[in-house]
Every structure is written in structure tokens, then in C-alpha cells.
C-alpha atoms as a PDB file:
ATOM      1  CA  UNK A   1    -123.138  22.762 -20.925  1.00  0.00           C
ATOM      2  CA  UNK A   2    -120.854  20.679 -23.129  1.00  0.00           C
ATOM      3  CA  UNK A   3    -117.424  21.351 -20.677  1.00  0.00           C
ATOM      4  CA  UNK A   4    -119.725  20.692 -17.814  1.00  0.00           C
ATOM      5  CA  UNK A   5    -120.595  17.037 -18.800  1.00  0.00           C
ATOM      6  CA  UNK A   6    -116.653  16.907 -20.058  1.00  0.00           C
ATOM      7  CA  UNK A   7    -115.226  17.489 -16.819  1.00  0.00           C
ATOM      8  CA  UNK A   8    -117.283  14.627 -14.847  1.00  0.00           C
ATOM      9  CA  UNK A   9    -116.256  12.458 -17.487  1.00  0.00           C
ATOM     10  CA  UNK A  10    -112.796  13.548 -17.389  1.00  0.00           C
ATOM     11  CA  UNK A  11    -112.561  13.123 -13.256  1.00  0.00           C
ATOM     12  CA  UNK A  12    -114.404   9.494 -14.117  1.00  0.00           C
ATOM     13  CA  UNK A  13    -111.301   8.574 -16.704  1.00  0.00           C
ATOM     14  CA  UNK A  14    -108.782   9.744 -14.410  1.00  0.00           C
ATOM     15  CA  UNK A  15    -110.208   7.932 -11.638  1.00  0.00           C
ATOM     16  CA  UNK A  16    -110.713   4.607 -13.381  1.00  0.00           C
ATOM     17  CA  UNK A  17    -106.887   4.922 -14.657  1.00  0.00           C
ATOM     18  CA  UNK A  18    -105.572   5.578 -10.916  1.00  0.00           C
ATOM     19  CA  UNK A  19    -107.546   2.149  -9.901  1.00  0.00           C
ATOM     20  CA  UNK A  20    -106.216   0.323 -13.157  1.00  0.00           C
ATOM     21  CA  UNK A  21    -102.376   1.727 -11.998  1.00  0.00           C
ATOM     22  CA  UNK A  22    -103.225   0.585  -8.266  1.00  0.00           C
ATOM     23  CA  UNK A  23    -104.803  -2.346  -9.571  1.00  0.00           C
ATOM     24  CA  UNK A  24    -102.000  -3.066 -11.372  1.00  0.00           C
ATOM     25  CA  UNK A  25     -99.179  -2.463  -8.872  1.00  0.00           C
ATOM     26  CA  UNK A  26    -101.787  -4.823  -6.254  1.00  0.00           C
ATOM     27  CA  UNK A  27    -100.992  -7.762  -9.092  1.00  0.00           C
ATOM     28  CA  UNK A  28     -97.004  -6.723  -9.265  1.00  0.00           C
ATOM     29  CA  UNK A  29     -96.954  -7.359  -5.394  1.00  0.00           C
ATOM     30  CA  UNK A  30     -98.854 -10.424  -5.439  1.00  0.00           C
ATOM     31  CA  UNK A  31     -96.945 -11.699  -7.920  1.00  0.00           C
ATOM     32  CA  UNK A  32     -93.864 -11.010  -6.120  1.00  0.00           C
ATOM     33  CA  UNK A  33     -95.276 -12.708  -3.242  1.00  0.00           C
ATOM     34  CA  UNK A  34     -96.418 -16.085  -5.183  1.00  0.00           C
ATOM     35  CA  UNK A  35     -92.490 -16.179  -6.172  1.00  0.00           C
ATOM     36  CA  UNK A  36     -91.149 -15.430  -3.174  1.00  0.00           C
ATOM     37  CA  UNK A  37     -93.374 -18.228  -1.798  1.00  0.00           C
ATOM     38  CA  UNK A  38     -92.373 -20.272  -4.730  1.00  0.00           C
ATOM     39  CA  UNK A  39     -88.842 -19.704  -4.342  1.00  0.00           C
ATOM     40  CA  UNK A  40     -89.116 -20.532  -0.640  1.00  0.00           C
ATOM     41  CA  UNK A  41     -90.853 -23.584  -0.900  1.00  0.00           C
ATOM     42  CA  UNK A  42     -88.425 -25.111  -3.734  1.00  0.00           C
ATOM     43  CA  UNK A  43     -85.054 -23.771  -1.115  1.00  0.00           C
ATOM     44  CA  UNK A  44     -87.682 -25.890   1.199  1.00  0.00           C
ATOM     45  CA  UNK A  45     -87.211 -28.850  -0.912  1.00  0.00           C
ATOM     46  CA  UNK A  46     -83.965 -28.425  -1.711  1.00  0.00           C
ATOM     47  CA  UNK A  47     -82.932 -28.185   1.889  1.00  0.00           C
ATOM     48  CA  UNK A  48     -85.044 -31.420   2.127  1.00  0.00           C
ATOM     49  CA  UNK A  49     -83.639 -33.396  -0.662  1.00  0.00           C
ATOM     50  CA  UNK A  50     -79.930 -32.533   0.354  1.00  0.00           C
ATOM     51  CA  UNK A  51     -80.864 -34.039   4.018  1.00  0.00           C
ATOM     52  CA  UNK A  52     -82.311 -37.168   2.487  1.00  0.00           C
ATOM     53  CA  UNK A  53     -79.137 -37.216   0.242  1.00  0.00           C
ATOM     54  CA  UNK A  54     -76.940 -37.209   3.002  1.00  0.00           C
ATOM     55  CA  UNK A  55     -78.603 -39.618   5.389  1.00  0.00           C
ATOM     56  CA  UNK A  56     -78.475 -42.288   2.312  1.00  0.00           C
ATOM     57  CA  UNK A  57     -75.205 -41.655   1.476  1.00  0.00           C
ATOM     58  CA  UNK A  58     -74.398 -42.404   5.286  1.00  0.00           C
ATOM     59  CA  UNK A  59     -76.627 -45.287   4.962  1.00  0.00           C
ATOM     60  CA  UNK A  60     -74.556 -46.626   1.825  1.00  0.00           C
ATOM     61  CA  UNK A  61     -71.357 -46.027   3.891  1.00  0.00           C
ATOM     62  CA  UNK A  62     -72.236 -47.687   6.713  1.00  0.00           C
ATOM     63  CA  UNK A  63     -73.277 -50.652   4.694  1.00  0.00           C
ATOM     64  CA  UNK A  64     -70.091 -50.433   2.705  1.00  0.00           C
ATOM     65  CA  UNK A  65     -68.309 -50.622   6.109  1.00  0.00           C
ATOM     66  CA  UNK A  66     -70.467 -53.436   7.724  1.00  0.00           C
ATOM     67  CA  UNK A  67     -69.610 -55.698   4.025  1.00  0.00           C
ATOM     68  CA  UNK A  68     -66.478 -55.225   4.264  1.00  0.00           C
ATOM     69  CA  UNK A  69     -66.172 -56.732   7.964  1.00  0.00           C
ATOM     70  CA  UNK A  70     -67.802 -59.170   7.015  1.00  0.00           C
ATOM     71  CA  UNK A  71     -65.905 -59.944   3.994  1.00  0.00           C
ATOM     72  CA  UNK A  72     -62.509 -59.625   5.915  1.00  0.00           C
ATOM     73  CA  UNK A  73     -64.540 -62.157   8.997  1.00  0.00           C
ATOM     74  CA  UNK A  74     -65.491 -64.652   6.443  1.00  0.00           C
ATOM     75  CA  UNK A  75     -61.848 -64.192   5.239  1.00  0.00           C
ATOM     76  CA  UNK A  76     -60.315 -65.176   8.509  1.00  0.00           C
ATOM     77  CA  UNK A  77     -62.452 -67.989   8.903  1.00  0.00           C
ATOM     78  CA  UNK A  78     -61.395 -69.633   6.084  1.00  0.00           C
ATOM     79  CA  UNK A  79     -57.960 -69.399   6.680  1.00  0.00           C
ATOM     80  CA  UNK A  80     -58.566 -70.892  10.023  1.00  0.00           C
ATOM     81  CA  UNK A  81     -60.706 -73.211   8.755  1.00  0.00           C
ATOM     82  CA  UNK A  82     -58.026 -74.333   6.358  1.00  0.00           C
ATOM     83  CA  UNK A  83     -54.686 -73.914   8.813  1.00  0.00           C
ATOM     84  CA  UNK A  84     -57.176 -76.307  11.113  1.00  0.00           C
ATOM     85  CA  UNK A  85     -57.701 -78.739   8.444  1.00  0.00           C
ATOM     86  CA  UNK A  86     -53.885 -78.641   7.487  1.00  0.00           C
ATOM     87  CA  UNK A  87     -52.700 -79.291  11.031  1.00  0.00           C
ATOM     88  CA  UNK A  88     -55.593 -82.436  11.559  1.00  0.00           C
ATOM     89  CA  UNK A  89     -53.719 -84.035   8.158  1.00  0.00           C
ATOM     90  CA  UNK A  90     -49.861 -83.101   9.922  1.00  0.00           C
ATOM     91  CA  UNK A  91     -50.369 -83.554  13.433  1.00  0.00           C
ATOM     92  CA  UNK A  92     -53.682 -86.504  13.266  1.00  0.00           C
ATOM     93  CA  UNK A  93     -50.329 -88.909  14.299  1.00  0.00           C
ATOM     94  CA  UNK A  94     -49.580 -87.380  17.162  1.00  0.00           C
ATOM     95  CA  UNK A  95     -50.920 -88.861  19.788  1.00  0.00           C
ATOM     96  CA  UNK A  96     -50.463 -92.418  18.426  1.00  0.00           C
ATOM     97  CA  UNK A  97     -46.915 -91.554  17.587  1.00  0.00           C
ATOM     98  CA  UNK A  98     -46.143 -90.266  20.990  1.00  0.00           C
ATOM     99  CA  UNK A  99     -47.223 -93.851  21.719  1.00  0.00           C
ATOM    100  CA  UNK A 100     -44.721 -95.513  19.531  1.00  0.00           C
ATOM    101  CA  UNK A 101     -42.243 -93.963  21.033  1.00  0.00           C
ATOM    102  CA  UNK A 102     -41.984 -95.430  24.161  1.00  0.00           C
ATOM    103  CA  UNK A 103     -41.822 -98.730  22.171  1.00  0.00           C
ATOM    104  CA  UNK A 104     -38.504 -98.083  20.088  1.00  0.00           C
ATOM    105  CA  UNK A 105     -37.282 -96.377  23.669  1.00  0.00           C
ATOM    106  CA  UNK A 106     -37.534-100.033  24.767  1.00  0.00           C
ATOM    107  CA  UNK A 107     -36.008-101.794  21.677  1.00  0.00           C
ATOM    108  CA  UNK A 108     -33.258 -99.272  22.264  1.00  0.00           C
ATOM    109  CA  UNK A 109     -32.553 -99.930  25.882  1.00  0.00           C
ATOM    110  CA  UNK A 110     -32.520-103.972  25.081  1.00  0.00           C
ATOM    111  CA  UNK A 111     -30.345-103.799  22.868  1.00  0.00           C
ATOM    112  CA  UNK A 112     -28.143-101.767  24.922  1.00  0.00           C
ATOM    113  CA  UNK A 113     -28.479-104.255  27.206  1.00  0.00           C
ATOM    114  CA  UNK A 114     -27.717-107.423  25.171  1.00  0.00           C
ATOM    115  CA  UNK A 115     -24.132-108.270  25.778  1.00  0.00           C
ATOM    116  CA  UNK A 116     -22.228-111.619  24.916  1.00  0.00           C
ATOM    117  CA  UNK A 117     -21.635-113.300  21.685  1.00  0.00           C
ATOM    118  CA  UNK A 118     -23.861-116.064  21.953  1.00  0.00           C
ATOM    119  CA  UNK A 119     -26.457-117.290  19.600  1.00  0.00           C
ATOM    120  CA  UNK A 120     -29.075-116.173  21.308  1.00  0.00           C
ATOM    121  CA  UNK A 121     -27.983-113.192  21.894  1.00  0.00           C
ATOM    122  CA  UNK A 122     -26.831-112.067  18.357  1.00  0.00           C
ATOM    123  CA  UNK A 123     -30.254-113.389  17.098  1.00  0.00           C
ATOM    124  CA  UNK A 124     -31.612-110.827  19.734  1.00  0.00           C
ATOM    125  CA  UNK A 125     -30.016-108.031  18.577  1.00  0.00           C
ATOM    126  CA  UNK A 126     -30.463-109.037  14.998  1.00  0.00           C
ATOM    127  CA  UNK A 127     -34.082-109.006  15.248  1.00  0.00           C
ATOM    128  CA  UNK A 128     -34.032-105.846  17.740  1.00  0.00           C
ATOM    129  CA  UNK A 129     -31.619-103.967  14.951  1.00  0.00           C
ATOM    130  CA  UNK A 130     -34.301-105.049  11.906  1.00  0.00           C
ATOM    131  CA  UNK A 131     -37.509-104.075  14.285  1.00  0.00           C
ATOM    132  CA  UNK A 132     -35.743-100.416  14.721  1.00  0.00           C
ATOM    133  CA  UNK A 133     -34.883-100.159  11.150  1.00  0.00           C
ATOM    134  CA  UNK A 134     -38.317-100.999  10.318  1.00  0.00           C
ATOM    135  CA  UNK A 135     -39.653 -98.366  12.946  1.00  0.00           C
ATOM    136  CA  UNK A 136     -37.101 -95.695  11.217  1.00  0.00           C
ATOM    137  CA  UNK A 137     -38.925 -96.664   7.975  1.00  0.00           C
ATOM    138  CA  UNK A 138     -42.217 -95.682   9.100  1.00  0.00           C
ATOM    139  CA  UNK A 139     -41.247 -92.230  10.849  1.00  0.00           C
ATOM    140  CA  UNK A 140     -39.674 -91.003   7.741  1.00  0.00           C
ATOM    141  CA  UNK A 141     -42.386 -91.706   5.843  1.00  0.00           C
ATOM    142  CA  UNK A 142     -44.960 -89.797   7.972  1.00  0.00           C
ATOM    143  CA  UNK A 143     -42.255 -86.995   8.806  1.00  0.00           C
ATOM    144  CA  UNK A 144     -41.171 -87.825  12.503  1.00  0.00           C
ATOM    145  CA  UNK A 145     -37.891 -87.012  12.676  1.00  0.00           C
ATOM    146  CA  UNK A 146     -35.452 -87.890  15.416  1.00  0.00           C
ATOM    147  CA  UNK A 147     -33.136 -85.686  17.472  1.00  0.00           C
ATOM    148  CA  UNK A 148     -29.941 -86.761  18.788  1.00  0.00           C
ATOM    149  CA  UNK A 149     -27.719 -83.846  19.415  1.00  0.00           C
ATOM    150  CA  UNK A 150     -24.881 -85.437  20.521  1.00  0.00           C
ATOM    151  CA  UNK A 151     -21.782 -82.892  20.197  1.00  0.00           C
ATOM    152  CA  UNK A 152     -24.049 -80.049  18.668  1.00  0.00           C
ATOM    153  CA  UNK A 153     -24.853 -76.669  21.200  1.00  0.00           C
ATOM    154  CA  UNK A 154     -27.093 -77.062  23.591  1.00  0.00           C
ATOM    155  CA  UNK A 155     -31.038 -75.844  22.243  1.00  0.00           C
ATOM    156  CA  UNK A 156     -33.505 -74.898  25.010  1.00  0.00           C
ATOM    157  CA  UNK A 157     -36.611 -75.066  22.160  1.00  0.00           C
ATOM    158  CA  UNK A 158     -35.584 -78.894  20.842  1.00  0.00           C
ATOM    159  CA  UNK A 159     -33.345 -80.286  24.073  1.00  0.00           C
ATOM    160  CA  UNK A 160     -34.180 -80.649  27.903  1.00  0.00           C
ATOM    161  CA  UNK A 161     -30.978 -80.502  29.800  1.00  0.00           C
ATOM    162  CA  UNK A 162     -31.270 -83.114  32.847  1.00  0.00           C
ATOM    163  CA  UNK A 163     -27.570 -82.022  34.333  1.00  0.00           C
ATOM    164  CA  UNK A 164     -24.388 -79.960  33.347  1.00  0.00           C
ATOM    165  CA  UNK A 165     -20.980 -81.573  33.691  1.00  0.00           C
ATOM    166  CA  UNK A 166     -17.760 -79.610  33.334  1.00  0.00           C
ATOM    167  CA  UNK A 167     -15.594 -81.340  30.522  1.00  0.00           C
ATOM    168  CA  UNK A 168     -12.354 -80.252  29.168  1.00  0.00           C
ATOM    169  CA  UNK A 169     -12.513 -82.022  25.525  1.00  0.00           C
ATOM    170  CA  UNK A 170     -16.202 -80.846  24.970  1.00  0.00           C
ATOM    171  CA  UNK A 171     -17.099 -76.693  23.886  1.00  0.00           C
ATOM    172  CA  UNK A 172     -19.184 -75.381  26.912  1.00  0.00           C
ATOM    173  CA  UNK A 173     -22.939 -75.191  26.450  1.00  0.00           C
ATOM    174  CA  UNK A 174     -23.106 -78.678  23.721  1.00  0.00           C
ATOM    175  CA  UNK A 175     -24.292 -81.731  24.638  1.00  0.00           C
ATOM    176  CA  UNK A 176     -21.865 -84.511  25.731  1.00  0.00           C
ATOM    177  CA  UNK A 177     -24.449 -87.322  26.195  1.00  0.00           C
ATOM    178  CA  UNK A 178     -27.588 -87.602  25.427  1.00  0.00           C
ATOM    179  CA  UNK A 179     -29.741 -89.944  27.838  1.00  0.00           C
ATOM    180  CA  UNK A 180     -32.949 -89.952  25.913  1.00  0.00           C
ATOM    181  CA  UNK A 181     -33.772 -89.109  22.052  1.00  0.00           C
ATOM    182  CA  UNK A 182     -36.191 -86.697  21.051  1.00  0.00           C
ATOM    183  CA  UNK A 183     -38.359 -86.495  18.395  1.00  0.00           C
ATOM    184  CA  UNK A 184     -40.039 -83.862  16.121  1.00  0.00           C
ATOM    185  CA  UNK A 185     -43.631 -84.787  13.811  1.00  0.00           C
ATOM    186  CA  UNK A 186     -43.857 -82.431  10.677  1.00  0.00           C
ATOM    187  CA  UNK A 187     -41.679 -79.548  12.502  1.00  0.00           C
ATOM    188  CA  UNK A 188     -44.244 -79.648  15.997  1.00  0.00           C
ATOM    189  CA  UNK A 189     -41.925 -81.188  18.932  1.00  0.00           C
ATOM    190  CA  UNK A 190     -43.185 -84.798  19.756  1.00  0.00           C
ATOM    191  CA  UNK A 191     -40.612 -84.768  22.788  1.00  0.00           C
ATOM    192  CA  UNK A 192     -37.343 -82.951  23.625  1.00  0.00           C
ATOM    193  CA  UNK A 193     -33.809 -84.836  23.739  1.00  0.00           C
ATOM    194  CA  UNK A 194     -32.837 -85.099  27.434  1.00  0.00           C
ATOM    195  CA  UNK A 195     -29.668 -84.664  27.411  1.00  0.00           C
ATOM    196  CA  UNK A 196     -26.416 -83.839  29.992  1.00  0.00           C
ATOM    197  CA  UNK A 197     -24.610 -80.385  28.535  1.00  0.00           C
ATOM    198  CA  UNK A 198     -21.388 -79.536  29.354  1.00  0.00           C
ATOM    199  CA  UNK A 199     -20.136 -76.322  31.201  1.00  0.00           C
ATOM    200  CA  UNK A 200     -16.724 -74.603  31.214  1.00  0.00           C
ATOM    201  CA  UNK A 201     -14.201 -75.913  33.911  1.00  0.00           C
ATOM    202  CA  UNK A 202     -14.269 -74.417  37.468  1.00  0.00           C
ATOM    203  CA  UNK A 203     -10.676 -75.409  38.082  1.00  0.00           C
ATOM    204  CA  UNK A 204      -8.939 -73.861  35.301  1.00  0.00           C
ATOM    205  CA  UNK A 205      -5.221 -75.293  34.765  1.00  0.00           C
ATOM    206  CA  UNK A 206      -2.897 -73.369  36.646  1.00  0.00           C
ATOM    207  CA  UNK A 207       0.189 -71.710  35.034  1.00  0.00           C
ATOM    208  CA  UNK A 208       3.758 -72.815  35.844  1.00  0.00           C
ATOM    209  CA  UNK A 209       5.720 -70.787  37.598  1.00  0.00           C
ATOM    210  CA  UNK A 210       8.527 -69.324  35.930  1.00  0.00           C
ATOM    211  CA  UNK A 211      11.996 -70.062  37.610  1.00  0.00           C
ATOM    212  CA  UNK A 212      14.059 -67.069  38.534  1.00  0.00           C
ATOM    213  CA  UNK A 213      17.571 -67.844  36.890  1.00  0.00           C
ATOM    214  CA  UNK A 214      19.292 -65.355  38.427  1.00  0.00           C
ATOM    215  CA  UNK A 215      21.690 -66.547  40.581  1.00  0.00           C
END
């Protein structure tokens, strides 16, 4: 009676162990799963923290960039900003000086034109001579410089050539008269030099024959 009740029990033992094993292997799984889950959602993250990452460090760079231009704009504009200033202080003259010229061209011309030794006439030219000195004065102190490139080669950028002449005493291509000085204002040409250039001879002197001497 005694191995009867043993063997229920027995079967019951067995029984309850096979459900504590299954049991068991059902938590091993699940586990398993909650870390493959886990793992999953922190590669989630991950992947999700790297994109983020990225689009701010494109964000930085094209921030960077957009600085920088306009650091290099500002930049420019104060260079022009200061070559502008620079060129009102050189150049403010200009227009007045252009002015002044036509003035000493006159001065110039009349005393050209005063001939004779009489008193009146030397006091003329005096007093022309002493107005032009006096205009001279002033030019070289506000950097207007005159051009008068008599005898120097002809310069397309600073002279204006109004005729060519051929000339035998003068190089070809340099100025033999000049009809009308030119003048320059802190480097910037105020007006060019008209001037008559000279250009090599078209009738070049002819050899002499040699005279046969044989008889």
C-alpha cells in the first residue's frame, strides 16, 4: 500500500520538475526576447542620434560657410569703402582743376603772343611770367603735374598725337612739337599732351652712283 501512494507521488514530483524546467526555459526565451528588444531599440537610438549628429554638423558647416562670406563681403566693402574715400581726398580737385587749366592755356598763348620790347609789353609778360609761376606753385602742391614731351617717344596712354610729320633730325615715333600741354592730378590723367610725332622719311636719300674708272 506504501509503493502505491509512492508512485503517485513520484509521477506528481516528476511532473512538477518538467513544468519548473519548461517554466524555466519559457523565462530563458523571454529574457532573450526583452534583450533582443532592448538591444534593438538602443541600435534604434543609436541610428537616431548619429542622424541628428550629422544633420548638426551640416548645420554648423553651413553656418561656418555662410560667416565666412560674410566676413570676406564685409572685407571687400571696406576696402572699397576706403579706396573710395582715398580717391575723393586725390581726385576731389579734379574737376576744378580741369578748370584751371584752360586759364594758364590762356596765360600761355598771351604770352606767346606778346612781341616787342616796349614797356608795356615787358610789363605784360612780366606779370603773365609771375601769374604762371604762381599757378606752377599751386599744382605742385596739390600733385598736378605737367606733361610736355617734347623730344621724348611718342606715349599713346599720356599723349594724343594730332598729326605725324616725317623729320630727318628727330628719332621716328617722338614728339617734335607739342601744340598743347597735358597734365596728370595724383597719377589719374587730367588731359593728354597733343602733340605732332614724327615718322621715318618716305624719301630715303639716295646712294651715289659709283663711277666706273675703267677706261
Amino acid at each position: 500500500m506504501s509503493n502505491e501512494q509512492d508512485l503517485p507521488e513520484k509521477a506528481v514530483d516528476e511532473q512538477a520538475e518538467v513544468i519548473s524546467e519548461q517554466s524555466a526555459d519559457v523565462q530563458v526565451d523571454s529574457d532573450i526576447d526583452d534583450s533582443s528588444q532592448s538591444q534593438a531599440a538602443q541600435n534604434s537610438n543609436v541610428d537616431e542620434l548619429s542622424k541628428k549628429l550629422e544633420k548638426a554638423e551640416q548645420k554648423a558647416t553651413e553656418n561656418w560657410d555662410k560667416v565666412l562670406r560674410i566676413q570676406a563681403e564685409m572685407e571687400n566693402l571696406k576696402r572699397r569703402t576706403q579706396k573710395d574715400l582715398e580717391n575723393a581726398h586725390k581726385f576731389a580737385l579734379e574737376n576744378f582743376a580741369k578748370e584751371l587749366l584752360t586759364v594758364v592755356d590762356s596765360l600761355e598763348l598771351g604770352l606767346q603772343a606778346a612781341i616787342g620790347d616796349s614797356p608795356e609789353v615787358q610789363k605784360f609778360r612780366e606779370g603773365s611770367e609771375l601769374t604762371l609761376k604762381q599757378f606752377e606753385a599751386v599744382f605742385s602742391k596739390f600733385n598736378i603735374e605737367v606733361i610736355n614731351p617734347l623730344g621724348q617717344p611718342f606715349d599713346p596712354g599720356l599723349h594724343q598725337a594730332m598729326a605725324m610729320q616725317p623729320s630727318v633730325d628727330a628719332e621716328p615715333n617722338s614728339v617734335i612739337n607739342v601744340f598743347q600741354k597735358g597734365y596728370v592730378l595724383n597719377g589719374r590723367l587730367l588731359r593728354p599732351a597733343m602733340v605732332v610725332v614724327a615718322k621715318a622719311n618716305d624719301n630715303p636719300p639716295q646712294e651715289t652712283p659709283k663711277i666706273d674708272e675703267q677706261a
